[in-house]
Protein backbone atom coordinates (compact mmCIF):
# COMPACT_ATOMS: atom_id res chain seq x y z
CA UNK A 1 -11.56 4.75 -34.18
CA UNK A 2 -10.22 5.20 -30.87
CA UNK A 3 -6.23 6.21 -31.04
CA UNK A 4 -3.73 3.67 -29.09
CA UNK A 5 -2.18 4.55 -26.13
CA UNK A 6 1.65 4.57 -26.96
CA UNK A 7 4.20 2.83 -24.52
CA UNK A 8 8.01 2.63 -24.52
CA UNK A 9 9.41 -0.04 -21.97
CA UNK A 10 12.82 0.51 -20.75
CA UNK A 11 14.37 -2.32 -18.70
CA UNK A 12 17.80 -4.02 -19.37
CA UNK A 13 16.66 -7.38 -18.81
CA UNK A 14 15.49 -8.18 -22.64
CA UNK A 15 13.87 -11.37 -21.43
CA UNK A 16 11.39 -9.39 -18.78
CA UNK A 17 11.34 -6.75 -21.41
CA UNK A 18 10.20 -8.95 -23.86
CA UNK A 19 7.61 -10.66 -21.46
CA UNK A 20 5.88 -7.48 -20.22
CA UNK A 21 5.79 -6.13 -23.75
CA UNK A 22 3.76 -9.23 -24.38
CA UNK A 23 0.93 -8.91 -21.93
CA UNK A 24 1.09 -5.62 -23.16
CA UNK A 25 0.15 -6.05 -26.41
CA UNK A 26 -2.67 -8.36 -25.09
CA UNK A 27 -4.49 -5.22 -24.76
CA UNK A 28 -6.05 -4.00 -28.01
CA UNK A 29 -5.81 -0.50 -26.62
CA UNK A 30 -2.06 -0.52 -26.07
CA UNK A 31 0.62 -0.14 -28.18
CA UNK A 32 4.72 -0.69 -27.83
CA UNK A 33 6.35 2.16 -30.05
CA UNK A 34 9.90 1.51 -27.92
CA UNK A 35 12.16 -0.72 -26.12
CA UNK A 36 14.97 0.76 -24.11
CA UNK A 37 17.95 -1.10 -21.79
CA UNK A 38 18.52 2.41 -20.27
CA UNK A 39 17.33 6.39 -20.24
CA UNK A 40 19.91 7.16 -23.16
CA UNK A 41 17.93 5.23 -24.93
CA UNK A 42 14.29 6.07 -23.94
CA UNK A 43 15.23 9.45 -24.77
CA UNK A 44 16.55 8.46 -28.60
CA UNK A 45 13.10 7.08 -29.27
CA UNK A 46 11.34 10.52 -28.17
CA UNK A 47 13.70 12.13 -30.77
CA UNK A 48 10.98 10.54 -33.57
CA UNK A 49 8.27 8.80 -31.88
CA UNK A 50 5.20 10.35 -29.55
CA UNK A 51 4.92 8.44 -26.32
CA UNK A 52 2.02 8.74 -23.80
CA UNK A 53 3.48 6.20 -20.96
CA UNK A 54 7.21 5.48 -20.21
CA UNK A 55 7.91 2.70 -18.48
CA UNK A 56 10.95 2.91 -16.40
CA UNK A 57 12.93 0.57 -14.69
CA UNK A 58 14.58 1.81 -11.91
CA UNK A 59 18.28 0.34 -11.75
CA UNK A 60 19.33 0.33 -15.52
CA UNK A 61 23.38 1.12 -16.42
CA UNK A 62 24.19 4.31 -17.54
CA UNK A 63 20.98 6.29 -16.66
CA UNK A 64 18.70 5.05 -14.73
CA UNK A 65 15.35 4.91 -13.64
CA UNK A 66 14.88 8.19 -11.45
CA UNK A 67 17.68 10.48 -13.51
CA UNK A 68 15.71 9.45 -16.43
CA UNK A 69 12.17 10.25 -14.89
CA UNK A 70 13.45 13.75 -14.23
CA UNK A 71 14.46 14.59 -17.47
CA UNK A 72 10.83 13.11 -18.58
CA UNK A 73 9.63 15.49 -16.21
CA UNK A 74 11.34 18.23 -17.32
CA UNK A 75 11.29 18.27 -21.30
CA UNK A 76 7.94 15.91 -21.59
CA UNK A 77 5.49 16.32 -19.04
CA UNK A 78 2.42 15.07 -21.18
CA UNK A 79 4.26 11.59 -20.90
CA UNK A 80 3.07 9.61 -18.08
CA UNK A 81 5.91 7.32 -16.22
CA UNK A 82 5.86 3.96 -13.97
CA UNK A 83 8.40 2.50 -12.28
CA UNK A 84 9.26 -0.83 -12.36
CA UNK A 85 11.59 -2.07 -9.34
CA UNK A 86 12.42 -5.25 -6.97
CA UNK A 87 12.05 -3.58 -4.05
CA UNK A 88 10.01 -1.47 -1.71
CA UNK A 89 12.75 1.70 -1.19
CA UNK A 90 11.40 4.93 0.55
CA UNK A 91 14.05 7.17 -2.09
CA UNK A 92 11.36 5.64 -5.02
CA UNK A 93 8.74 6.39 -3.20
CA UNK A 94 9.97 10.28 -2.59
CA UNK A 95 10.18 9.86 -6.16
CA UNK A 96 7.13 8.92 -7.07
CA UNK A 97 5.87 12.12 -5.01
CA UNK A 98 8.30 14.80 -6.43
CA UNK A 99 8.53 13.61 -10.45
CA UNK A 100 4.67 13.08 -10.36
CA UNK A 101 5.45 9.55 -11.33
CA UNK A 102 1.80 7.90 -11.45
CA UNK A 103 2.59 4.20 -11.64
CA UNK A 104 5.16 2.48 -9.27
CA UNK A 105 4.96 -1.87 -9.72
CA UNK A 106 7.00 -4.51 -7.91
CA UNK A 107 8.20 -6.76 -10.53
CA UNK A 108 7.46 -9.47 -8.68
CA UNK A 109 3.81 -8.75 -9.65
CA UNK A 110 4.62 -6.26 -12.77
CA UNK A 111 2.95 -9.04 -15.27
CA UNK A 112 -0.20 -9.46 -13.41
CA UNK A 113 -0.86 -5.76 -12.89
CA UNK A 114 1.13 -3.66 -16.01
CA UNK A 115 -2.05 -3.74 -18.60
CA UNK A 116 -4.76 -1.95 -15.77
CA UNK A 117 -1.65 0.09 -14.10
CA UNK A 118 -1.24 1.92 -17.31
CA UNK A 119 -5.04 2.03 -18.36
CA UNK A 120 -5.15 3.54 -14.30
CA UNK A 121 -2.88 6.09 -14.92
CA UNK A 122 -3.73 7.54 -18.59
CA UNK A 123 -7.09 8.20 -16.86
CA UNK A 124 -5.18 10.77 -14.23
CA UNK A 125 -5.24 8.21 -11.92
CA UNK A 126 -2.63 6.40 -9.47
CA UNK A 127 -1.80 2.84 -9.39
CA UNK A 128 0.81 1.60 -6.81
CA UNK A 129 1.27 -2.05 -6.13
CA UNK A 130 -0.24 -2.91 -3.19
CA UNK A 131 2.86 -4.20 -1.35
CA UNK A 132 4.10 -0.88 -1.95
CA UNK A 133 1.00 0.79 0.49
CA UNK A 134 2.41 0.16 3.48
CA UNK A 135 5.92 2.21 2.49
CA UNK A 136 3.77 4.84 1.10
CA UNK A 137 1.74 5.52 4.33
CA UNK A 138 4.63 4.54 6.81
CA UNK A 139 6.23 7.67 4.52
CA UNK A 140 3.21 10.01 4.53
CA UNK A 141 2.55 9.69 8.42
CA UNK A 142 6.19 10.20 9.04
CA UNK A 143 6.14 13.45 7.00
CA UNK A 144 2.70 14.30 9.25
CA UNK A 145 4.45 14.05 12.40
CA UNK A 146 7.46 16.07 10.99
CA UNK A 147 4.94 18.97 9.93
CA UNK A 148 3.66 18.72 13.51
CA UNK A 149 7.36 19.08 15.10
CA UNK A 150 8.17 22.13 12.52
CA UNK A 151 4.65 23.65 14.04
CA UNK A 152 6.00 23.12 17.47
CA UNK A 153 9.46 24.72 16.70
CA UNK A 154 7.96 27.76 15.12
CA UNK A 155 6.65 28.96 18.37
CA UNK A 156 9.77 29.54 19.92
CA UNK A 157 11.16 32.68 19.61
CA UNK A 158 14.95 33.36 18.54
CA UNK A 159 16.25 32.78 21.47
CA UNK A 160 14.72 29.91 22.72
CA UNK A 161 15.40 28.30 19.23
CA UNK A 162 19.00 29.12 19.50
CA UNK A 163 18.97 27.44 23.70
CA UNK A 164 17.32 24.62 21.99
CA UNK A 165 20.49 24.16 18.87
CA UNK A 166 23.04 24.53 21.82
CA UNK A 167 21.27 21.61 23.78
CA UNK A 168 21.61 19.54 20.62
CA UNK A 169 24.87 20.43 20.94
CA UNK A 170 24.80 18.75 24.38
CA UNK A 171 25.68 22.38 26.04
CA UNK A 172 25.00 22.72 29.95
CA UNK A 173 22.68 25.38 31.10
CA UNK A 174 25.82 27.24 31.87
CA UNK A 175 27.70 27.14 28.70
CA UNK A 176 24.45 28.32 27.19
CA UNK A 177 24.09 31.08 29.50
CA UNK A 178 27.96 31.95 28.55
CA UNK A 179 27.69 31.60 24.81
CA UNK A 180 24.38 33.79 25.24
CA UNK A 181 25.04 36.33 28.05
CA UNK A 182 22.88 35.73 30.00
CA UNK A 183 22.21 34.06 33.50
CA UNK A 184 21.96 30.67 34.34
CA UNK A 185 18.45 31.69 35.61
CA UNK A 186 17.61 33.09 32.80
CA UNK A 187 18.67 30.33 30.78
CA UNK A 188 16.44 28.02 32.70
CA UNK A 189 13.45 29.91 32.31
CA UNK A 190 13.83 30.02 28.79
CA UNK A 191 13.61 26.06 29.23
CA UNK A 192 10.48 26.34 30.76
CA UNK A 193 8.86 28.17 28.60
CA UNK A 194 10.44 25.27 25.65
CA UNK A 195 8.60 22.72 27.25
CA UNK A 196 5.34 24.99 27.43
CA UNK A 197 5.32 25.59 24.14
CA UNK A 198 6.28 22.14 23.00
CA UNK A 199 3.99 20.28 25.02
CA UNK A 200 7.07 18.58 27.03
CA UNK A 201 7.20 17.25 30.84
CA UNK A 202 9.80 15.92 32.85
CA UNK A 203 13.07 16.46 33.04
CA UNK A 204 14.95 15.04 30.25
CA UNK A 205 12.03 15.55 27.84
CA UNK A 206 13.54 18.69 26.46
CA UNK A 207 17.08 17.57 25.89
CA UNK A 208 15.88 14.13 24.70
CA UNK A 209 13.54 16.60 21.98
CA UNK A 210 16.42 18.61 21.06
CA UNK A 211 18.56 15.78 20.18
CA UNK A 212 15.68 13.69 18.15
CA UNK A 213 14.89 16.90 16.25
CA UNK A 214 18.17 18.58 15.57
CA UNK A 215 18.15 18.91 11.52
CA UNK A 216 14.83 21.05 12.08
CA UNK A 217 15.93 23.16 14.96
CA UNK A 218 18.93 23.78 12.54
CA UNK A 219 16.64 24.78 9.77
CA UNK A 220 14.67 26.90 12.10
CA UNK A 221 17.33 28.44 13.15
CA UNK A 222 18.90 29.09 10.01
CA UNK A 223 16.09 31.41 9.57
């Protein structure tokens, strides 16, 4: 006979708690071991009882949603986790990426889509809500274009780097040539070369750059 797959829901609402839990049990597959209001006590239950899905609730008192999912991912990495949450946040969704949290459900929709979301991810897979798509691309595309920038960046050489942190800082060409020692010439062929090498034209493309992308011309400098 085929083992059940054991769930612990953690959610300080009892009433949803309750509710989910039933269309749960719908499933003949699927079995509640555990009901938590917060990560203290998700984490009492794993003191006796074998999970193999967590559900988590992201904003419980005391410890919540995410804190809890890193300890899960920490001390019980067999356990697969979903989060449960009211609204589409990008933190959730870095989350989701860095915890290896396979499940994330609005619960708007949570009912409707909680018995195949866990069946989805105890077979290795993902399931994401699909209101929750659009965050998750709008996220990954953002983190494309940033890999593109850092690409950029890592062409220029020290120097130009450091011309490039001091026009973040809103420096002239002279100051930089001051702070540098070097000419004003020189400091304005360096900025040539910038926009060469970061695909930049007219004149207030480079300054405009340096502002937008200051955190990683700090980390690149850093270096």
């Amino acid at each position: 006979m085929k083992n059940k797959i054991k769930i612990i829901t953690a959610d300080d609402h009892p009433i949803f708690r309750r509710g989910l839990c039933s269309v749960i049990e719908t499933d003949s597959n699927l079995e509640i071991i555990g009901e938590a209001g917060n990560g203290e006590e998700v984490l009492q239950i794993l003191q006796t009882q074998t999970a193999d899905v967590v559900i988590l609730d992201i904003n419980m008192p005391g410890m919540d949603g995410i804190a809890t999912a890193r300890v899960l991912h920490r001390d019980f990495p067999k356990i697969k986790m979903i989060f449960l949450t009211l609204e589409k946040d990008r933190e959730i969704v870095n989350a989701l990426k860095t915890l290896k949290v396979k499940g994330y459900l609005l619960k708007d929709s949570a009912v409707l889509e909680i018995v195949n979301c866990i069946n989805q991810v105890v077979a290795g897979r993902i399931f994401i809500s699909p209101e929750i798509t659009d965050l998750l691309m709008s996220s990954l595309e953002e983190e494309s274009v940033e890999t593109d920038k850092i690409l950029l960046i890592s062409k220029l050489t020290p120097t130009e780097t450091r011309i490039l942190r001091l026009m973040a800082d809103s420096k002239t060409n002279k100051e930089i040539a001051e702070e540098l020692f070097i000419s004003v010439r020189t400091a304005e062929n360096h900025r040539a070369n910038m926009c060469n090498k970061l695909n930049l034209s007219g004149n207030h493309s480079l300054f405009k750059f340096a502002l937008e992308n200051k955190e990683l011309i700090l980390k690149k400098d850093s270096l």
